[in-house]
Protein backbone atom coordinates (compact mmCIF):
# COMPACT_ATOMS: atom_id res chain seq x y z
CA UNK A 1 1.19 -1.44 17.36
CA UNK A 2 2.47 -1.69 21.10
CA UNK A 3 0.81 -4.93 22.31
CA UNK A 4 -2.41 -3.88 25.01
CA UNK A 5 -3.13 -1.07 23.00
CA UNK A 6 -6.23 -1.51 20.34
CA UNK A 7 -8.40 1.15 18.99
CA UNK A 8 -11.26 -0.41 20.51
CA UNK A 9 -9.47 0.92 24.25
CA UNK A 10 -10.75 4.38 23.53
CA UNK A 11 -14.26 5.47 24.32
CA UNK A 12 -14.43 8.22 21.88
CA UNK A 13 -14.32 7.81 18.60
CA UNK A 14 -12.73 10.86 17.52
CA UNK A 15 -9.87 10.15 20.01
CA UNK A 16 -10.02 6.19 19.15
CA UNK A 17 -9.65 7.28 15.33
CA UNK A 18 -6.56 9.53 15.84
CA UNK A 19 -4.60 7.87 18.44
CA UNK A 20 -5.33 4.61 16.34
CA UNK A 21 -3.93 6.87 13.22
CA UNK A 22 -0.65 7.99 15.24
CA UNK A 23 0.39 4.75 16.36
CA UNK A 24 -0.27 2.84 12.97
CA UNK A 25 1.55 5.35 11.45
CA UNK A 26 4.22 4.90 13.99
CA UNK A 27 4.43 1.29 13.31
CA UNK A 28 4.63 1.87 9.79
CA UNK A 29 7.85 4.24 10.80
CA UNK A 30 9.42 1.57 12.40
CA UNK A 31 9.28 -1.02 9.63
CA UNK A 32 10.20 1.70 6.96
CA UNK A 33 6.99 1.74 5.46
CA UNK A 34 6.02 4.73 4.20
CA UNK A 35 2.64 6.99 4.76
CA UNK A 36 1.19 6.66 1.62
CA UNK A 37 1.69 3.13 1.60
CA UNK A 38 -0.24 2.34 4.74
CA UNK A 39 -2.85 4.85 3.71
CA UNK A 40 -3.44 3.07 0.66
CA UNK A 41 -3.46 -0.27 2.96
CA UNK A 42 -5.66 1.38 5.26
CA UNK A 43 -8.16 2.20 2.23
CA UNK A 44 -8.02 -0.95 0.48
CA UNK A 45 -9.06 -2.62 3.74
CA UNK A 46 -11.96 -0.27 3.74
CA UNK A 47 -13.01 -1.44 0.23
CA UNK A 48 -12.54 -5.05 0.67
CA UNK A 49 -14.41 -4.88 3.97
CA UNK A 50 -11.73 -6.25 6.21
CA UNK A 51 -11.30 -6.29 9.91
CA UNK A 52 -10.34 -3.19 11.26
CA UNK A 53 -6.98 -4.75 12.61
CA UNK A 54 -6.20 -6.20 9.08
CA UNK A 55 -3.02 -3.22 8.16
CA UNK A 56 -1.71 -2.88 11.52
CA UNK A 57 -1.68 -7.15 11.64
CA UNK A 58 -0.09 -6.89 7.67
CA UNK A 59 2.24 -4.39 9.26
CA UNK A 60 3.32 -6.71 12.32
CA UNK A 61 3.82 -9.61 9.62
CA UNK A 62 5.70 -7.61 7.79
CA UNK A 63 10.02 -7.53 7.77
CA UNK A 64 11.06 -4.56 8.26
CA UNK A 65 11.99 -2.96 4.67
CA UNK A 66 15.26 -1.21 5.81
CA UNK A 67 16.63 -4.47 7.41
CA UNK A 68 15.53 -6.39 4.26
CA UNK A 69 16.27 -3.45 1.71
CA UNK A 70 20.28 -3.74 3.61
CA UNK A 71 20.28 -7.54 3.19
CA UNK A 72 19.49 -7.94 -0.22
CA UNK A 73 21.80 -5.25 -1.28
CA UNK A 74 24.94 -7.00 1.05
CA UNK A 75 24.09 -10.04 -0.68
CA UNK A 76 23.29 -9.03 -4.07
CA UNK A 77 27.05 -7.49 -3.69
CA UNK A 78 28.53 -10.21 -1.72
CA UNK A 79 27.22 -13.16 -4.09
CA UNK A 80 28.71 -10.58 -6.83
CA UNK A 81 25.67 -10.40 -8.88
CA UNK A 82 24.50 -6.74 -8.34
CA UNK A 83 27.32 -4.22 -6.93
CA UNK A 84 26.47 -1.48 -4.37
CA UNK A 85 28.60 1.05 -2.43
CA UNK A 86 28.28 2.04 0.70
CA UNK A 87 26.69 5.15 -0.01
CA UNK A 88 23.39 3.58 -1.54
CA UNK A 89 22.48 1.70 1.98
CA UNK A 90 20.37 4.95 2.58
CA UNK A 91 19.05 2.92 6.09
CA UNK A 92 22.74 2.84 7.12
CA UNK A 93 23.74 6.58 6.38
CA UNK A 94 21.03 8.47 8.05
CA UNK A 95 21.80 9.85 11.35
CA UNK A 96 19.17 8.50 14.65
CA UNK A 97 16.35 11.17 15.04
CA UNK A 98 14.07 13.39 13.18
CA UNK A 99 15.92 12.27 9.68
CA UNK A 100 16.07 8.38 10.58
CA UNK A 101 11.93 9.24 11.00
CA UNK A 102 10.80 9.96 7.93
CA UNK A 103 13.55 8.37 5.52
CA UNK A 104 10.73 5.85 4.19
CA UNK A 105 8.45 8.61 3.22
CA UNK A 106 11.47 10.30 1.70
CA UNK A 107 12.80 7.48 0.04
CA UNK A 108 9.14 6.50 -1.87
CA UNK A 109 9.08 10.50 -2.44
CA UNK A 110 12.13 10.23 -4.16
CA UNK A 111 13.62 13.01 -2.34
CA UNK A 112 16.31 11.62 0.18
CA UNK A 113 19.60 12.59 0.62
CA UNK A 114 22.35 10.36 1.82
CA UNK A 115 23.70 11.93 5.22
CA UNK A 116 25.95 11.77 7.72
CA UNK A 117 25.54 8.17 9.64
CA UNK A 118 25.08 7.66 13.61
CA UNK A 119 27.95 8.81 15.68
């Protein structure tokens, strides 16, 4: 979540509850966390009673899956104990844009294809 910008900002909750949405969702994007995962975060919060910042602060916490998904599989090849080709680093094949966007979602889907990588 871009820092200065809180759900409690918004005066209305209708707006406060969607733009809140958007930009968690967004966040989630960025760290290659997929929708249904935070969704699921978002209702287990609910259920446990936590504070309404609890998923977007997880998410914050949180290493970014596609750097950490690309590390382990470099050294899980490197150390020679797991062997990977190129064309499995899904994070490094997909071109910047519209694909790059939704490759978590894809990925937990089970319904990405490798493609070209950036240019």
């Amino acid at each position: 979540m871009p820092r200065g910008v809180f759900a409690d900002n918004f005066k209305c909750d209708c707006l406060r509850t969607c733009v809140f949405q958007d930009l968690l969702e967004e966040a989630a994007a960025l760290q290659g966390v997929p929708k249904k995962v935070v969704r699921a975060m978002q209702r287990a919060a609910e259920e446990h009673k936590l504070p309404a910042r609890a998923v977007d602060a997880s998410l914050g916490d949180a290493m970014s899956i596609n750097v950490l998904a690309s590390l382990l599989m470099k050294g899980l090849t490197r150390s020679r104990l797991l062997q990977f080709s190129a064309q499995e680093d899904h994070w490094r094949l997909v071109a910047n844009g519209p694909d790059a966007a939704t490759l978590s979602d894809r990925l937990f889907d089970g319904t990405a294809r490798p493609g070209p990588g950036p240019k």
